[in-house]
Protein backbone atom coordinates (compact mmCIF):
# COMPACT_ATOMS: atom_id res chain seq x y z
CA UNK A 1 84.53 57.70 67.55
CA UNK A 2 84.29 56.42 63.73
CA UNK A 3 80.45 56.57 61.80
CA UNK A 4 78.43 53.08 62.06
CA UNK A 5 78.32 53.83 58.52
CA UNK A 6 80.00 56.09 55.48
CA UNK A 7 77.40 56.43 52.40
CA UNK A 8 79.31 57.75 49.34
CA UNK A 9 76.91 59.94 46.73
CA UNK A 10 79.03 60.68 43.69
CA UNK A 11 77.13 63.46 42.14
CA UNK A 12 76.85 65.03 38.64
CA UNK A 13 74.20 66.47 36.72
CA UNK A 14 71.42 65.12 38.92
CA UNK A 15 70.03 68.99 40.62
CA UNK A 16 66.61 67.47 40.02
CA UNK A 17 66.84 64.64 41.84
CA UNK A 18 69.35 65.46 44.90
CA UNK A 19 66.82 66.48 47.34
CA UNK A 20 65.31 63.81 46.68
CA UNK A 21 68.19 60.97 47.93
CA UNK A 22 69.36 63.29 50.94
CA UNK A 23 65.72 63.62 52.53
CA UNK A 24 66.55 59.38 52.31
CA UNK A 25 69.90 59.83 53.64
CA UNK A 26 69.57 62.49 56.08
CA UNK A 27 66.38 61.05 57.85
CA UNK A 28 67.87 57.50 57.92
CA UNK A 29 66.42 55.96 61.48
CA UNK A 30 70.42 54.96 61.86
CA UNK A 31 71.83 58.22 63.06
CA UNK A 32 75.48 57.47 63.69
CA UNK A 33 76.34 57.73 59.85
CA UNK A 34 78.59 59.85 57.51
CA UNK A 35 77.32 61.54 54.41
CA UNK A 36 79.73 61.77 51.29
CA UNK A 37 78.66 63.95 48.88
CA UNK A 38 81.23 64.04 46.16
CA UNK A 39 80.79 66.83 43.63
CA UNK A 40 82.55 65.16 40.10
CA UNK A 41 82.53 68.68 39.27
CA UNK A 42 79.04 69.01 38.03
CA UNK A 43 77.97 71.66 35.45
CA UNK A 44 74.64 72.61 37.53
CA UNK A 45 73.88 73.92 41.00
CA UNK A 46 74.59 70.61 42.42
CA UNK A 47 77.78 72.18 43.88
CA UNK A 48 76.55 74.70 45.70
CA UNK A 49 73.43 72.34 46.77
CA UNK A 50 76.21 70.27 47.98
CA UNK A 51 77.59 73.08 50.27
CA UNK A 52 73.86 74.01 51.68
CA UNK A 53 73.23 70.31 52.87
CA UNK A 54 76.81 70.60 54.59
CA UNK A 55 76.15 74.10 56.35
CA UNK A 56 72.68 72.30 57.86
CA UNK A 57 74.62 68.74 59.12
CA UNK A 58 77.26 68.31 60.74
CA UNK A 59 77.75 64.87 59.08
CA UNK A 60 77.98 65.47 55.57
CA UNK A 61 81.32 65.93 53.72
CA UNK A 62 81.86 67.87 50.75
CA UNK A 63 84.48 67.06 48.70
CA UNK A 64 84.54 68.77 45.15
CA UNK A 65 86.82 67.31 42.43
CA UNK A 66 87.84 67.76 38.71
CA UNK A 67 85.64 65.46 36.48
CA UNK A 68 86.44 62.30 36.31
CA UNK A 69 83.66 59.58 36.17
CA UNK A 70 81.57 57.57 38.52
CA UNK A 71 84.34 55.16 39.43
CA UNK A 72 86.82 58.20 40.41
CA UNK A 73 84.13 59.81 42.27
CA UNK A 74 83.69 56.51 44.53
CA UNK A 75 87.48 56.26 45.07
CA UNK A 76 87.67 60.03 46.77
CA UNK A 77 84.92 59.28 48.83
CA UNK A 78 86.63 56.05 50.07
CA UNK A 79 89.50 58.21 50.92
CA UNK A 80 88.07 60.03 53.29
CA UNK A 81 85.78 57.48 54.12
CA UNK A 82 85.75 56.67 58.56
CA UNK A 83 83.01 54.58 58.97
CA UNK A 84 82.93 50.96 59.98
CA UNK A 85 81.14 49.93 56.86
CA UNK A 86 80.81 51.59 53.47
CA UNK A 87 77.32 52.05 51.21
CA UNK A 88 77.64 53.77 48.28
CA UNK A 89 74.51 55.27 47.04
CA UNK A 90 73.50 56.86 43.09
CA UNK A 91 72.29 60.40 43.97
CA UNK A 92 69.38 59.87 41.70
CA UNK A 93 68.05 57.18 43.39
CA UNK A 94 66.80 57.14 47.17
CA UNK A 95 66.51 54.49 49.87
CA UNK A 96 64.19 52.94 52.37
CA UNK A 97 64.54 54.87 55.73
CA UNK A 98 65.32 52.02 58.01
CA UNK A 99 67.93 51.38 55.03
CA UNK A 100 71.41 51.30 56.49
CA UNK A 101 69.91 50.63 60.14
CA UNK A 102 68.85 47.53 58.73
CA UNK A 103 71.85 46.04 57.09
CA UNK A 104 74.43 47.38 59.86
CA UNK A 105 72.31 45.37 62.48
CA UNK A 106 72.54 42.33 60.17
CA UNK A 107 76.14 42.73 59.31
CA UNK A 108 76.72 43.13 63.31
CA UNK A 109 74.44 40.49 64.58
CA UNK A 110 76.46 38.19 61.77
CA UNK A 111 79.80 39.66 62.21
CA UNK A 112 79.80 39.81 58.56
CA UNK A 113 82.15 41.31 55.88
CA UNK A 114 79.69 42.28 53.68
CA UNK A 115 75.68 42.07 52.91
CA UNK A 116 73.78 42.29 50.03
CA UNK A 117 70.21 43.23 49.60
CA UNK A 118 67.39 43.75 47.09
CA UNK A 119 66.27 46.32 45.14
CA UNK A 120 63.16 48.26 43.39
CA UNK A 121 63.39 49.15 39.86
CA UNK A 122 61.14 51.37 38.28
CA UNK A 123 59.44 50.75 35.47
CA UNK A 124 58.63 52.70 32.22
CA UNK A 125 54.96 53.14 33.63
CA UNK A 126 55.90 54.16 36.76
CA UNK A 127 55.34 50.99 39.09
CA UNK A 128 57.62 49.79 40.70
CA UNK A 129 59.32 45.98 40.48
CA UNK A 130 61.05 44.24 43.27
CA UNK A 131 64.19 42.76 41.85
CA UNK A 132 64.70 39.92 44.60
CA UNK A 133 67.99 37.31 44.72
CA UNK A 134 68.08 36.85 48.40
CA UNK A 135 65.30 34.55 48.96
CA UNK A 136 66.34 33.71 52.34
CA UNK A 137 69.01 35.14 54.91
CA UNK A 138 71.89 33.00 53.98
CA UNK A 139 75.60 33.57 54.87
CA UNK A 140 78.66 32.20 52.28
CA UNK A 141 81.82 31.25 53.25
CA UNK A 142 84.41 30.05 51.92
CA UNK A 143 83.64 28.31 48.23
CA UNK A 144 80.09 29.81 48.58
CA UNK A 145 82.12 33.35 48.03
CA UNK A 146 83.71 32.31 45.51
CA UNK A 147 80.59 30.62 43.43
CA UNK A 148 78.73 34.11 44.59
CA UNK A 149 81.56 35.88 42.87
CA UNK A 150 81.77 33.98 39.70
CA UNK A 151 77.85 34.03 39.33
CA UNK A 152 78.55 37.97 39.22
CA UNK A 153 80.44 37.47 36.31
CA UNK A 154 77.97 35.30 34.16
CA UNK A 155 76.33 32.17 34.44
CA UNK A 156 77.69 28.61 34.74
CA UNK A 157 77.05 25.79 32.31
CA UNK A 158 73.71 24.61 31.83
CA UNK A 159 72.66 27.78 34.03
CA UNK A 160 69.69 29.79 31.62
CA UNK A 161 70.24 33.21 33.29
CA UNK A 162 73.51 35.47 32.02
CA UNK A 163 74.09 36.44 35.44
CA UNK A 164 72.58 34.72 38.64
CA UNK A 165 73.24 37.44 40.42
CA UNK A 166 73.32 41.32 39.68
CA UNK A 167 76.85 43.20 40.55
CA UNK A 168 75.79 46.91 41.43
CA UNK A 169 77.67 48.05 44.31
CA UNK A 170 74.77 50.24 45.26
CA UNK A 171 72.59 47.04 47.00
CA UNK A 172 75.86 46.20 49.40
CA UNK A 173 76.92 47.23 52.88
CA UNK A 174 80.82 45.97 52.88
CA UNK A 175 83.31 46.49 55.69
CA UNK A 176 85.72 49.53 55.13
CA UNK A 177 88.45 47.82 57.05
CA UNK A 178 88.92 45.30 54.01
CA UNK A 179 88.41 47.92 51.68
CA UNK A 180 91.18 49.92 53.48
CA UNK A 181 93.74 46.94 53.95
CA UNK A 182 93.65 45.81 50.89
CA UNK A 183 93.87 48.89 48.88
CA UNK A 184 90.88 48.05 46.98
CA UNK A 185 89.37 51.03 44.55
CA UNK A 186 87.53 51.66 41.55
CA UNK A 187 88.18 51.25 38.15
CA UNK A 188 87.19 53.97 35.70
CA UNK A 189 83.81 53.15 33.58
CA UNK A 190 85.88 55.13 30.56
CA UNK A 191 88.62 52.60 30.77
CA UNK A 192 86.07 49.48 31.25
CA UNK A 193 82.60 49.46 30.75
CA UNK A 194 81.44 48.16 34.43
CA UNK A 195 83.54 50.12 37.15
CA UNK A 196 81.37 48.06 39.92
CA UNK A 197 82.39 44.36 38.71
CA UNK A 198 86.04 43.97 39.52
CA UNK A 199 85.35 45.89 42.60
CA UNK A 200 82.86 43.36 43.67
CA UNK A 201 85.13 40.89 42.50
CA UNK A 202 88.44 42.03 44.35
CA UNK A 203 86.04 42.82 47.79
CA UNK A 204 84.46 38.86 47.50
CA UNK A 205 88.21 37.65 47.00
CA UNK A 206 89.24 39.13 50.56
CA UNK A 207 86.27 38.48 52.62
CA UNK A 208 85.64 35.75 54.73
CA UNK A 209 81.79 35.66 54.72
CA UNK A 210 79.13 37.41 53.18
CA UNK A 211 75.15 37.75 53.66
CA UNK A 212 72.79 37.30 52.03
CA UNK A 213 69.65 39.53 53.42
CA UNK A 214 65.59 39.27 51.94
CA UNK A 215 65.30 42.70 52.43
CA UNK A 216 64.43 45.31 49.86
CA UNK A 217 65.47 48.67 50.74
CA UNK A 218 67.35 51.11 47.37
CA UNK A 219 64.78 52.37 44.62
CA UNK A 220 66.49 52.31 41.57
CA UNK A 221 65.14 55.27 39.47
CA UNK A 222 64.62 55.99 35.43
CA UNK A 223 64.61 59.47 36.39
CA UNK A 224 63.93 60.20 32.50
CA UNK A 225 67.26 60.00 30.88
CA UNK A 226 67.47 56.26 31.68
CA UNK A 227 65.13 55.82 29.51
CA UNK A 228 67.15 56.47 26.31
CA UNK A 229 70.88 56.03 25.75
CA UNK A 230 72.99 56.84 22.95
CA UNK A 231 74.84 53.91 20.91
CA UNK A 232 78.82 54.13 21.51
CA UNK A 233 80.65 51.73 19.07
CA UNK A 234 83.78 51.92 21.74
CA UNK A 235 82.01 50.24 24.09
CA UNK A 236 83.27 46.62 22.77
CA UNK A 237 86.98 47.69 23.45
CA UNK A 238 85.34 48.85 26.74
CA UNK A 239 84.09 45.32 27.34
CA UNK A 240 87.06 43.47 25.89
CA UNK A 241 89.14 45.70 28.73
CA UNK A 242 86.48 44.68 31.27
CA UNK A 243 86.93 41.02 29.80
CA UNK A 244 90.78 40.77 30.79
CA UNK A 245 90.62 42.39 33.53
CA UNK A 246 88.14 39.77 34.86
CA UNK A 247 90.32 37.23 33.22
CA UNK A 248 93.52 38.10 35.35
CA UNK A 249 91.70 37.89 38.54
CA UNK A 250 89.78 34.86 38.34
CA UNK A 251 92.66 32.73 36.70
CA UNK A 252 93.77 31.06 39.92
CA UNK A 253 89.98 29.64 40.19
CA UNK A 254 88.59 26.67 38.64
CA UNK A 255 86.34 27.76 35.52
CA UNK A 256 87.05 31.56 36.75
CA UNK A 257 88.00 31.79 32.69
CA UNK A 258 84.70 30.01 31.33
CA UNK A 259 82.82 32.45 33.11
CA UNK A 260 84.45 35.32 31.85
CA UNK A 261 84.16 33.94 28.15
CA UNK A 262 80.02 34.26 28.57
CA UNK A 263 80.40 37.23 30.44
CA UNK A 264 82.01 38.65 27.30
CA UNK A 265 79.29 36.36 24.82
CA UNK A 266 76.20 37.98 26.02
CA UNK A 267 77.56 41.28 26.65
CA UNK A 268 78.60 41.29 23.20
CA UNK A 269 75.03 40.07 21.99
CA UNK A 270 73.55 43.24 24.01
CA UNK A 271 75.97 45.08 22.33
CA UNK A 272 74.98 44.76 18.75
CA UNK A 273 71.16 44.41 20.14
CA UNK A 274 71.58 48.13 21.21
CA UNK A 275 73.66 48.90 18.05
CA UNK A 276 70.92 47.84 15.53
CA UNK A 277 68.20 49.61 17.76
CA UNK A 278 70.38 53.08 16.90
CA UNK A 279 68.67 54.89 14.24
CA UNK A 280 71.12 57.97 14.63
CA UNK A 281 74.12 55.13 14.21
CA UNK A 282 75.43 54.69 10.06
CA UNK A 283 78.29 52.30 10.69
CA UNK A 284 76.70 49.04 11.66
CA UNK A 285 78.17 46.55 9.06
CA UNK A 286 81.67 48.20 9.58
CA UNK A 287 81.18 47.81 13.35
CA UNK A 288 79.77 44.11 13.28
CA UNK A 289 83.02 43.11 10.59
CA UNK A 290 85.00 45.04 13.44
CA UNK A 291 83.68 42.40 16.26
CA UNK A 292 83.50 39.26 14.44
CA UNK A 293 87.33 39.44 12.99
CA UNK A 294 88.26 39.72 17.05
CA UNK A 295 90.93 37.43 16.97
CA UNK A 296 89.55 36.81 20.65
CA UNK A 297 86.58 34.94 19.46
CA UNK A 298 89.10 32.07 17.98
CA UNK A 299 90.63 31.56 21.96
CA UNK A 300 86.93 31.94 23.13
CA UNK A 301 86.55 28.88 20.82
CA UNK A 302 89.23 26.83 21.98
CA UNK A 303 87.66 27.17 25.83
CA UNK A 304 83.97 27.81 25.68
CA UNK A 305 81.82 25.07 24.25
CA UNK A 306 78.45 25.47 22.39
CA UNK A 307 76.92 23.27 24.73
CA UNK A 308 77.25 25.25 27.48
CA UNK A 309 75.22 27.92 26.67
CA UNK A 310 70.98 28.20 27.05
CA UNK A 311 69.50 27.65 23.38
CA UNK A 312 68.94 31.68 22.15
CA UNK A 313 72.72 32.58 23.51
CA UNK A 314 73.77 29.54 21.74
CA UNK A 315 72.65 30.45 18.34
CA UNK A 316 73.93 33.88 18.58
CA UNK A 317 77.63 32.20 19.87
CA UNK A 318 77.49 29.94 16.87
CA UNK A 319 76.96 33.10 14.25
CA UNK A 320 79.09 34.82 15.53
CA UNK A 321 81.90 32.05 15.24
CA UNK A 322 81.18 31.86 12.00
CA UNK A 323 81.84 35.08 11.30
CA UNK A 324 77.81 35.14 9.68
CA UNK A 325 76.92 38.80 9.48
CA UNK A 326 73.78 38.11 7.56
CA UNK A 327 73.01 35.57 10.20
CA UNK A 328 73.86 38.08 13.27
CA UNK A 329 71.60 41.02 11.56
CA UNK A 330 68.26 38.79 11.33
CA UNK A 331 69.06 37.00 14.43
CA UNK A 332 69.36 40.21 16.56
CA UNK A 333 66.35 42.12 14.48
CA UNK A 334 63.56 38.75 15.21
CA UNK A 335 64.79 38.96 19.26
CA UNK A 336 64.66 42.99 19.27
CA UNK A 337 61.01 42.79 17.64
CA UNK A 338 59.79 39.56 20.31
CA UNK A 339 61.09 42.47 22.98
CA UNK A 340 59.18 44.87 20.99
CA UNK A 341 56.25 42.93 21.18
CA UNK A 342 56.17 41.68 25.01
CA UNK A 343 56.58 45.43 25.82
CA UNK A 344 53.48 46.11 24.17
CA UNK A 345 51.32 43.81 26.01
């Protein structure tokens, strides 16, 4: 008889933190459950820890692969994947231990497709901050799915936040038999630079219901390195790839493009927010010229209106339409020090 549950770790480079997720996984109050531990082959003793958890449960899987990136390392655990629904877990973060009990009761008692929960984040001073969107147990259908969806994306008009709701996989239960009929998999985050979004979308597109749950149950950890990235100037092609991919599946939906057009607006404003924090970076003005002659930006202009947009997004549209570098590095500098500044307090 198939798991109640399959919980897919795709694991690399995180020896100090493993233990740490499977005493969360393996105590789990739900018992019936499969344990995925996908080794993307990591360069530490993560494969062999792999191989110890296996030799002490009987419901962990092993399955060691070449490298290949988060998104990869989701797909082969899918493919062996039995359970009736699917969780996919980071192995540097950990879970509640009533976790998956919890939302595979709701999903049952619902008869639901898929259920999305809330989340801890920690924070640079090591509290912890409840990220909450599910302020009451609600279940979509029909159009509701599909606003859900495009609120993954970005923000409608007149809408201040970016994106209503967040799109990690990681705070979702979803059914494995639509994952499995309609050949749904992961992109690969060196191809696009979100392998989680057009998943969600493409799951959200099949299903016929989805809950909502107030429940707070995966700790999302800085675990150090989080807490410092290096600048890549090839993430903007990333995005742009991201951008049409989102574009081709949302087409048939009304304002599925105008979402995609902000989605690619204030991921583009991040983008050059991170680029100007980069000390170690020398190629700013040659990467800014780079984004602002995207001949994208001109059929951006033709569909996305000023208007639309909350007032600081707006500003930052504008410059960039008018190609006004000068504009973009002082616009980007006064927001990064107000950050600077609130972080302080």
């Amino acid at each position: 008889m198939n798991p109640k549950v399959s919980i897919i770790l795709p694991i690399y480079g995180v020896e100090k933190y493993l233990s740490r997720c499977m005493d969360s996984v393996l105590n789990q109050t739900l018992r019936d459950i499969e344990i995925i531990m996908v080794d993307d082959e990591s360069p530490d003793s993560c494969p062999k820890m792999c191989d110890d958890f296996a030799a002490q449960d009987s419901r962990i899987k092993v399955v060691h692969k070449k490298n290949g990136g988060l998104g990869y390392a989701r797909n082969s655990g899918l493919d062996v994947a039995t359970g009736e629904y699917v969780a996919f877990l980071d192995s540097d973060d950990f879970v509640e231990l009533d976790a998956y009990e919890h939302l595979y009761n709701a999903a049952k008692k619902q008869n639901a497709d898929a259920v999305f929960a809330d989340s801890y984040v920690e924070c640079p001073n090591g509290k912890w901050e409840k990220r909450q969107f599910a302020a009451e147990q609600t279940l979509l259908e029909g159009k509701e799915i599909i606003s859900f969806t495009l609120d993954m994306i970005a923000g409608g008009e007149g809408i201040k936040a970016n994106r209503p709701y967040p799109m990690s996989v990681w705070r979702l239960l979803y059914k494995r038999e639509i994952i499995e009929n309609n050949h749904l998999r992961f992109v690969s985050e060196r191809d696009v630079v979100s392998e989680d979004l057009p998943f969600q979308v493409d799951f959200f597109l099949h299903a016929k219901n989805v809950l909502l749950l107030p429940y707070t149950f995966y700790h999302y950890c800085l675990n150090g390195s989080s807490l410092t990235s290096t600048f890549k100037d090839v993430k903007y092609d990333r995005f742009k790839q991201l951008y049409y991919l989102l574009r081709d599946r949302v087409k048939d939906i009304q304002s599925g493009n105008l979402r995609v057009d902000r989605f690619l607006i204030y991921y583009t404003r991040y983008h050059i927010m991170d680029m100007l924090k980069a000390n170690s970076y020398n190629n700013k003005i040659e990467h800014l010229k780079h984004i602002v002659n995207d001949n994208e930006w001109g059929i951006i202009r033709q569909e996305y209106h000023l208007t639309s947009l909350p007032n600081l997004n707006k500003f930052f549209y504008w410059l960039i339409l008018q190609k006004n570098i000068r504009g973009i590095l002082l616009y980007v500098a006064l927001i990064n020090k107000i950050k600077e500044i609130k972080g302080k307090r």
